[in-house]
C-alpha atoms as a PDB file:
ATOM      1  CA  UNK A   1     -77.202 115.914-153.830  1.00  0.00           C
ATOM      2  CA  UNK A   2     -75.920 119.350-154.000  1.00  0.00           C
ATOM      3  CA  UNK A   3     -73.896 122.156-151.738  1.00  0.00           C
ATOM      4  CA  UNK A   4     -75.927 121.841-149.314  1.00  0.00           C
ATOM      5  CA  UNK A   5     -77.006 118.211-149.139  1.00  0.00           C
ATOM      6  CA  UNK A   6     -73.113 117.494-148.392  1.00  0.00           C
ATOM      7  CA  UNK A   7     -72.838 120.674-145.806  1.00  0.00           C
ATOM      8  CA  UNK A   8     -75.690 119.373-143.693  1.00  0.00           C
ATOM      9  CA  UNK A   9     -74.369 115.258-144.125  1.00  0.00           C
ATOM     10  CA  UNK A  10     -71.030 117.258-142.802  1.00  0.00           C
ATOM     11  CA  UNK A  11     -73.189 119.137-139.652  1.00  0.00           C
ATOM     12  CA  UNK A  12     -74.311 115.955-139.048  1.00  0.00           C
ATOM     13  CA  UNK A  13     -71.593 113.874-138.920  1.00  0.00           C
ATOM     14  CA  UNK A  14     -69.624 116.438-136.791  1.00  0.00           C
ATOM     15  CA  UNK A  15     -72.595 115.890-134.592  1.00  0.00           C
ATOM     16  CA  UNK A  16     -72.683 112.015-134.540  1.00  0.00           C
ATOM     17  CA  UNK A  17     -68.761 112.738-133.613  1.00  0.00           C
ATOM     18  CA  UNK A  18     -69.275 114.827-130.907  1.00  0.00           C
ATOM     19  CA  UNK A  19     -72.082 113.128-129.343  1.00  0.00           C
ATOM     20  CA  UNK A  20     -70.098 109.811-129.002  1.00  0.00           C
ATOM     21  CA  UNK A  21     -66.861 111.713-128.173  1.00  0.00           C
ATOM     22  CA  UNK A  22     -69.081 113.028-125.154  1.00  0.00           C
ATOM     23  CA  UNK A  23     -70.534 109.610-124.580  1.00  0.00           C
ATOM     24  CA  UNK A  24     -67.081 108.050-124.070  1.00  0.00           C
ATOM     25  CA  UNK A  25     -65.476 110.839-122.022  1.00  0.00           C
ATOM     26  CA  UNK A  26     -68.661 110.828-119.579  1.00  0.00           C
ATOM     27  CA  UNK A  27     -69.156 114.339-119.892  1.00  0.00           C
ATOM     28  CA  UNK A  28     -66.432 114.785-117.679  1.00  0.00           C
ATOM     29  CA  UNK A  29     -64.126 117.285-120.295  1.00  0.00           C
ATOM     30  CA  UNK A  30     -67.126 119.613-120.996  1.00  0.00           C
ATOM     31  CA  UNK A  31     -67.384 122.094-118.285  1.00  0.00           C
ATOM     32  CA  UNK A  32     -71.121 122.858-118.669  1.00  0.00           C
ATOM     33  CA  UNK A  33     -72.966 121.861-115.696  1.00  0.00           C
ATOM     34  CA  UNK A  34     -75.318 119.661-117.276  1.00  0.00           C
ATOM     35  CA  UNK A  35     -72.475 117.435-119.153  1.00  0.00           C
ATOM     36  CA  UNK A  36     -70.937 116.750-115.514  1.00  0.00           C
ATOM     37  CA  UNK A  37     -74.299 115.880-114.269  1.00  0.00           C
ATOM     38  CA  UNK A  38     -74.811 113.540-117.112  1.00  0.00           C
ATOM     39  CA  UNK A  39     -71.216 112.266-117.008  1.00  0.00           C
ATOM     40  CA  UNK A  40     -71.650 111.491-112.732  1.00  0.00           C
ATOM     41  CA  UNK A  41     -75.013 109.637-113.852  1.00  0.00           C
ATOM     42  CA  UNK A  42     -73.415 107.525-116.287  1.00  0.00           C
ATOM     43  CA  UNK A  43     -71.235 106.924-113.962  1.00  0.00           C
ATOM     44  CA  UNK A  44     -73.315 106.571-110.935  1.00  0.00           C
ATOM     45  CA  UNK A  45     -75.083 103.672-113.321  1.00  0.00           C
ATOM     46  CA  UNK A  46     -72.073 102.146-114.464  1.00  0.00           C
ATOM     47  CA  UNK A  47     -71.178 101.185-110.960  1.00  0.00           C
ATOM     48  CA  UNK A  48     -74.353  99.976-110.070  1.00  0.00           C
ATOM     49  CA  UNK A  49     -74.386  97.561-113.444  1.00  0.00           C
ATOM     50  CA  UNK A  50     -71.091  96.436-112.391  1.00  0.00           C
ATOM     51  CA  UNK A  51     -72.282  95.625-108.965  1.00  0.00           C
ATOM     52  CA  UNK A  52     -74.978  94.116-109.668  1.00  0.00           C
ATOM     53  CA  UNK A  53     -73.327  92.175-112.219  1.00  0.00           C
ATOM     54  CA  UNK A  54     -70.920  90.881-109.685  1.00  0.00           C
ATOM     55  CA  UNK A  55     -73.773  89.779-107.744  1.00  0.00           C
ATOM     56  CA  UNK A  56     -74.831  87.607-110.670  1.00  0.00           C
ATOM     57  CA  UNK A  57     -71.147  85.888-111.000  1.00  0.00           C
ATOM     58  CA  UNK A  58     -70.029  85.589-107.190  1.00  0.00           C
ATOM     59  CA  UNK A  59     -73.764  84.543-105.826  1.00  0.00           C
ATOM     60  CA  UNK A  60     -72.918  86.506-103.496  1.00  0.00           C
ATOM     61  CA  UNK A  61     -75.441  89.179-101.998  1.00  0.00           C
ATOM     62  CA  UNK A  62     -72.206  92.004-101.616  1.00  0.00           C
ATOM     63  CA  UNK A  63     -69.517  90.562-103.093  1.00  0.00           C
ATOM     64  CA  UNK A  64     -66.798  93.065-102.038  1.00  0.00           C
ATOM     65  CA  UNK A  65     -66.733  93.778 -98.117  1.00  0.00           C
ATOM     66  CA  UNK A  66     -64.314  96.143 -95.724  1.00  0.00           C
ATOM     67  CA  UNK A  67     -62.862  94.310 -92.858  1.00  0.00           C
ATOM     68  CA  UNK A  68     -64.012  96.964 -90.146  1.00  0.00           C
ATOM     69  CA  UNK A  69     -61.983  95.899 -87.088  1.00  0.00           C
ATOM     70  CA  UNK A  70     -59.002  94.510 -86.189  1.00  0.00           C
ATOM     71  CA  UNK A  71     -60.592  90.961 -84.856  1.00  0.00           C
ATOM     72  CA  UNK A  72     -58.586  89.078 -88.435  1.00  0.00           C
ATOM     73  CA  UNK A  73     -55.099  90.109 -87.753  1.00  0.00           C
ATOM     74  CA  UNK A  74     -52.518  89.446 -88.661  1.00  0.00           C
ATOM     75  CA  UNK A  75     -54.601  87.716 -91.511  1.00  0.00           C
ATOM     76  CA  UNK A  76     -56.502  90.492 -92.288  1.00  0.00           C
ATOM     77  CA  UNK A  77     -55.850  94.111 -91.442  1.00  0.00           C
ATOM     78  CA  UNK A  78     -58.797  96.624 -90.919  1.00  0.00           C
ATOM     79  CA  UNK A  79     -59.214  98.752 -94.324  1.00  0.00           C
ATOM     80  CA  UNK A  80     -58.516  95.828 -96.029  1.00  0.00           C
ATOM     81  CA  UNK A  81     -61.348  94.556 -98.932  1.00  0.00           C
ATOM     82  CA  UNK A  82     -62.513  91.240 -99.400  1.00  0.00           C
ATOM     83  CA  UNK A  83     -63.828  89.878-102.609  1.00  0.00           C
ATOM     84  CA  UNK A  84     -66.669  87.474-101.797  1.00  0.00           C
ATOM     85  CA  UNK A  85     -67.750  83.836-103.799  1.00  0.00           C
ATOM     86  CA  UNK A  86     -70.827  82.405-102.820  1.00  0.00           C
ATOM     87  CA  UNK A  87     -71.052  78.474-104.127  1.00  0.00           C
ATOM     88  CA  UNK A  88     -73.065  75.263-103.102  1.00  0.00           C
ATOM     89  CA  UNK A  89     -69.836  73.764-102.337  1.00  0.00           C
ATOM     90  CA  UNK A  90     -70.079  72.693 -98.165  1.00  0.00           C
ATOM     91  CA  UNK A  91     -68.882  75.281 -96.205  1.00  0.00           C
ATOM     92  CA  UNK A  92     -65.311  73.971 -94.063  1.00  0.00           C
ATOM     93  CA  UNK A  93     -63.064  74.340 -90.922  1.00  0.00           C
ATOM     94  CA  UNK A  94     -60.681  77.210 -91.901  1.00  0.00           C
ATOM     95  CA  UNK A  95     -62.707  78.823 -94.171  1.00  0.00           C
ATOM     96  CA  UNK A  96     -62.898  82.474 -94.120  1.00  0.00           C
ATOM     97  CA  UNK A  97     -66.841  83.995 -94.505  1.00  0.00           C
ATOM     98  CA  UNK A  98     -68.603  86.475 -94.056  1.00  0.00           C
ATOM     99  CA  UNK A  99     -72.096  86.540 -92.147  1.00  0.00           C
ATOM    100  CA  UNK A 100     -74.838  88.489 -90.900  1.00  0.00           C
ATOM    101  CA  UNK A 101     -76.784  87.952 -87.739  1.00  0.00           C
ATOM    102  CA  UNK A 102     -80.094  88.452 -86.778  1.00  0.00           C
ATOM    103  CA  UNK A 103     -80.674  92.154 -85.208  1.00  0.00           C
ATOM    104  CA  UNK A 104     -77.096  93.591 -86.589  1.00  0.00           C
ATOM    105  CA  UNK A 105     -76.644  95.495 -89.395  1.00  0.00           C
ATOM    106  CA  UNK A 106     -72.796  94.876 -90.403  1.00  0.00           C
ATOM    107  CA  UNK A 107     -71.412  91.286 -91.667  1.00  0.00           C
ATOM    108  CA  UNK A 108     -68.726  90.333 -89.730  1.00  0.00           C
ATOM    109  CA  UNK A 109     -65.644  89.012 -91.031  1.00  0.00           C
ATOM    110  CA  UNK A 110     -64.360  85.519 -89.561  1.00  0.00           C
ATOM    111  CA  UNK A 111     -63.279  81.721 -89.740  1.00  0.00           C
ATOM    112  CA  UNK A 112     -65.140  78.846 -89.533  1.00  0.00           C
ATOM    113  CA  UNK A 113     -63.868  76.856 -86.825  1.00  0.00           C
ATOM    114  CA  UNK A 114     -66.505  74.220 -86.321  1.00  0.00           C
ATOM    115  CA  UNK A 115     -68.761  72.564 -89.085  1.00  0.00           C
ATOM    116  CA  UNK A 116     -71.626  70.449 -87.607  1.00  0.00           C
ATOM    117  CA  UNK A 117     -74.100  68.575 -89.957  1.00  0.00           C
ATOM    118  CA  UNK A 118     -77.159  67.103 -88.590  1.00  0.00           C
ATOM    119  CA  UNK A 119     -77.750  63.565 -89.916  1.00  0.00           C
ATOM    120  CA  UNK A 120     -81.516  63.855 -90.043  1.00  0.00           C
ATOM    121  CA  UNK A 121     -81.864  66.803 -92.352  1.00  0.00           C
ATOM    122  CA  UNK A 122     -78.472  67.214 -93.704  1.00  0.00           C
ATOM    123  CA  UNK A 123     -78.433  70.782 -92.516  1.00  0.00           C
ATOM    124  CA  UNK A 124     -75.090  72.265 -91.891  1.00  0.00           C
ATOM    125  CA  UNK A 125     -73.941  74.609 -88.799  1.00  0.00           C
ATOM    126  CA  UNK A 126     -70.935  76.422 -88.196  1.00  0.00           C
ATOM    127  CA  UNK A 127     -69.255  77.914 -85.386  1.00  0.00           C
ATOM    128  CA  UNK A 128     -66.577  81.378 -86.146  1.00  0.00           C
ATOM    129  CA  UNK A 129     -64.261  83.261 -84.545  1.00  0.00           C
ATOM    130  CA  UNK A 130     -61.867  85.987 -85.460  1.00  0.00           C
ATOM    131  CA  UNK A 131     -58.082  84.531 -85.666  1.00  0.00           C
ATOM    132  CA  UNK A 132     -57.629  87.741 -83.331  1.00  0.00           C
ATOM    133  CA  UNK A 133     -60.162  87.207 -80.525  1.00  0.00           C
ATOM    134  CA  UNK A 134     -59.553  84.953 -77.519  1.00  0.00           C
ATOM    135  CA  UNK A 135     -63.241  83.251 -77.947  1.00  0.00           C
ATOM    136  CA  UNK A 136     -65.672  81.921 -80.175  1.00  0.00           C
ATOM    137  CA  UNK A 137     -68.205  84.005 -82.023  1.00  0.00           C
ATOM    138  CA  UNK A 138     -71.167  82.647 -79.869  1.00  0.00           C
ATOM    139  CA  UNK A 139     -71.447  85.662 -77.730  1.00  0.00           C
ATOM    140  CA  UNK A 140     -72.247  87.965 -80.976  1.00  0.00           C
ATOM    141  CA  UNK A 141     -74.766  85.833 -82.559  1.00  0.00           C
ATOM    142  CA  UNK A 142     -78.478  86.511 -81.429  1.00  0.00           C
ATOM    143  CA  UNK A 143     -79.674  85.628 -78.153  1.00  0.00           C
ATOM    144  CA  UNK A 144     -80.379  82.138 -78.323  1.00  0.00           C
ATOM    145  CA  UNK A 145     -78.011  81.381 -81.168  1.00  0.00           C
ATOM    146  CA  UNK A 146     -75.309  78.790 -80.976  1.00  0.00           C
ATOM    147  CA  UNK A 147     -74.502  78.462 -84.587  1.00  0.00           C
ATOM    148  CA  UNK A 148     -74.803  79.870 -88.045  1.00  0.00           C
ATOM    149  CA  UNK A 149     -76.734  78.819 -90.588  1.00  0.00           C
ATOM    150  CA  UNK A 150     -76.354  78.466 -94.310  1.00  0.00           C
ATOM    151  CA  UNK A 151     -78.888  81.387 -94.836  1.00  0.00           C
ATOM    152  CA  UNK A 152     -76.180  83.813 -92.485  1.00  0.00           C
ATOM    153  CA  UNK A 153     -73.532  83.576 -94.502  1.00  0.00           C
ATOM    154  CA  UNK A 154     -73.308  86.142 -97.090  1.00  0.00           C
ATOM    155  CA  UNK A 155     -70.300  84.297 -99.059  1.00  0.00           C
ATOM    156  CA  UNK A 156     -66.620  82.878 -98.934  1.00  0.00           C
ATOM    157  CA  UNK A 157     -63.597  85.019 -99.188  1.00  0.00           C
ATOM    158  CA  UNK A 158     -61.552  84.672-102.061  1.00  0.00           C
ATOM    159  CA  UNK A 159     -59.413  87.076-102.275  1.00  0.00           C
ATOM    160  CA  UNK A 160     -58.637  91.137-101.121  1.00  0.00           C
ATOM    161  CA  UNK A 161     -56.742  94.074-101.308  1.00  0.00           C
ATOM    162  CA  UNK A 162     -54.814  95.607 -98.337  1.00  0.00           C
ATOM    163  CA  UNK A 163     -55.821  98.815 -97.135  1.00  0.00           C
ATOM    164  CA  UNK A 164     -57.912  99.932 -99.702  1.00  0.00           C
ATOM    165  CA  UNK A 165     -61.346  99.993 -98.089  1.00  0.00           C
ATOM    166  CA  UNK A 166     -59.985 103.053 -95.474  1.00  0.00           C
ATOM    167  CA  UNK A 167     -61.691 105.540 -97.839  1.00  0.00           C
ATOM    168  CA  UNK A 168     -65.024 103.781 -96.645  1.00  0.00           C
ATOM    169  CA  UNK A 169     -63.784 104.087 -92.966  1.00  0.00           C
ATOM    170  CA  UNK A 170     -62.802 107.091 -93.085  1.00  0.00           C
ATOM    171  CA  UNK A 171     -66.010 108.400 -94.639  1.00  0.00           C
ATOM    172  CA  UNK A 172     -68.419 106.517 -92.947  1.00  0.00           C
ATOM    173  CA  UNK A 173     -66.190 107.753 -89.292  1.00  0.00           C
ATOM    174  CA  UNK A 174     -65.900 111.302 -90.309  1.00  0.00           C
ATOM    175  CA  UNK A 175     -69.098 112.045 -92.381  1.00  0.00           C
ATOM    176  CA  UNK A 176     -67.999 115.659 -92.323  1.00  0.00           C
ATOM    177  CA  UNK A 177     -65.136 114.585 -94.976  1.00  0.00           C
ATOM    178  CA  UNK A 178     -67.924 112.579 -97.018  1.00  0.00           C
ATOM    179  CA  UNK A 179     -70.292 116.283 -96.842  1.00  0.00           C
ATOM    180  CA  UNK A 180     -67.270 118.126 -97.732  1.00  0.00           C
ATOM    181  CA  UNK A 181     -66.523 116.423-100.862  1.00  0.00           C
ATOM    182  CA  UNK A 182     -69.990 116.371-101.862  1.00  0.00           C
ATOM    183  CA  UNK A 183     -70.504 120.335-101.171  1.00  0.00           C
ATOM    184  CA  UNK A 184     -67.048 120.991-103.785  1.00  0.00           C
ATOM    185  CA  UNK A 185     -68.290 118.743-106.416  1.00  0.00           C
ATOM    186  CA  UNK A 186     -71.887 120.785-105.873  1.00  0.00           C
ATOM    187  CA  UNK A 187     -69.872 124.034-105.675  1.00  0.00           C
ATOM    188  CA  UNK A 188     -67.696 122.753-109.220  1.00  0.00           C
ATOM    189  CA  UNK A 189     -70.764 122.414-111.011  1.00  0.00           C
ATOM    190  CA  UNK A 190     -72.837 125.452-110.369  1.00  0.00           C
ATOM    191  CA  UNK A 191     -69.820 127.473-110.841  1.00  0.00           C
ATOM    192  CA  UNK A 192     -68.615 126.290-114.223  1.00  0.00           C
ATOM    193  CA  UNK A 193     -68.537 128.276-116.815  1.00  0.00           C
ATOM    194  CA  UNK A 194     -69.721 127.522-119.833  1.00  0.00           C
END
């Protein structure tokens, strides 16, 4: 093979070794701008694999939530996150779920305090209410509404973590802090030096 067959195996093996060594450190230790724009993208995918992964293996539509307000104390505190299972299994009294209704935007976080199953079609109904709150949920359902369906309820709440979701508070309260952060990591990148 030669002097120079072996140099240029040895270029390209550094090569291969760099090239993974970048691949595994997300761009993140290379300063030049378009490594940390890489390394945020693989990154930026990686979470939405993940998520959508946990999709796949909770059945749930968002299987982590952010308790918002304060209507699950002492339970639940707001900031607090909420992993999310979705089964076929009937849906009980004491439960804790999640749901959306018609015309809002945000699930709500509450317990199930009334299942009701019609004998004719087997469909099932519940009624909520936050531990916290003096009355039922019927008042925040849509007009009309007297009970949930199975289709409202976005999953089951099997575990969480305390206080962890206030970074999503806090940035979706004070969007200036979310702009902010955004504007340094811009300002990082264009001004690295290569």
């Amino acid at each position: 093979m030669g002097w120079f067959g072996e140099t240029m195996d040895s270029v390209k093996s550094i090569q291969i070794r760099q090239a993974l060594s970048q691949a595994l450190t997300l761009g993140l230790y290379n300063p030049e701008p378009m490594c940390l724009i890489y390394g945020a993208g693989l990154i930026v995918t990686s979470a939405l694999i993940i998520w959508k992964g946990l999709i796949c293996m909770t059945g749930s539509e968002s299987p982590v939530v952010v308790v918002l307000s304060e209507s699950m104390e002492p339970g639940f505190a707001r900031g607090d996150i909420l992993f999310l299972h979705m089964s076929e299994d009937p849906i009980r009294a004491g439960e804790i779920v999640v749901f959306n209704v018609d015309g809002r935007d945000i699930p709500i976080v509450h317990r199930v305090i009334k299942v009701h199953e019609r004998k004719d079609t087997g469909e099932v109904y519940v009624l909520t209410k936050g531990d916290n709150n003096e009355e039922d949920d019927r008042a925040l359902y849509a007009r009309g509404q007297h009970w949930l369906q199975r289709r409202h309820i976005m999953g089951r709440a099997v575990g969480f973590l305390p206080y962890v979701g206030w970074v999503t508070i806090i940035m979706t309260e004070r969007p200036i802090i979310k702009y902010v952060l955004i504007g340094a990591l811009g300002l990082l990148v264009i001004t690295s030096k290569d």
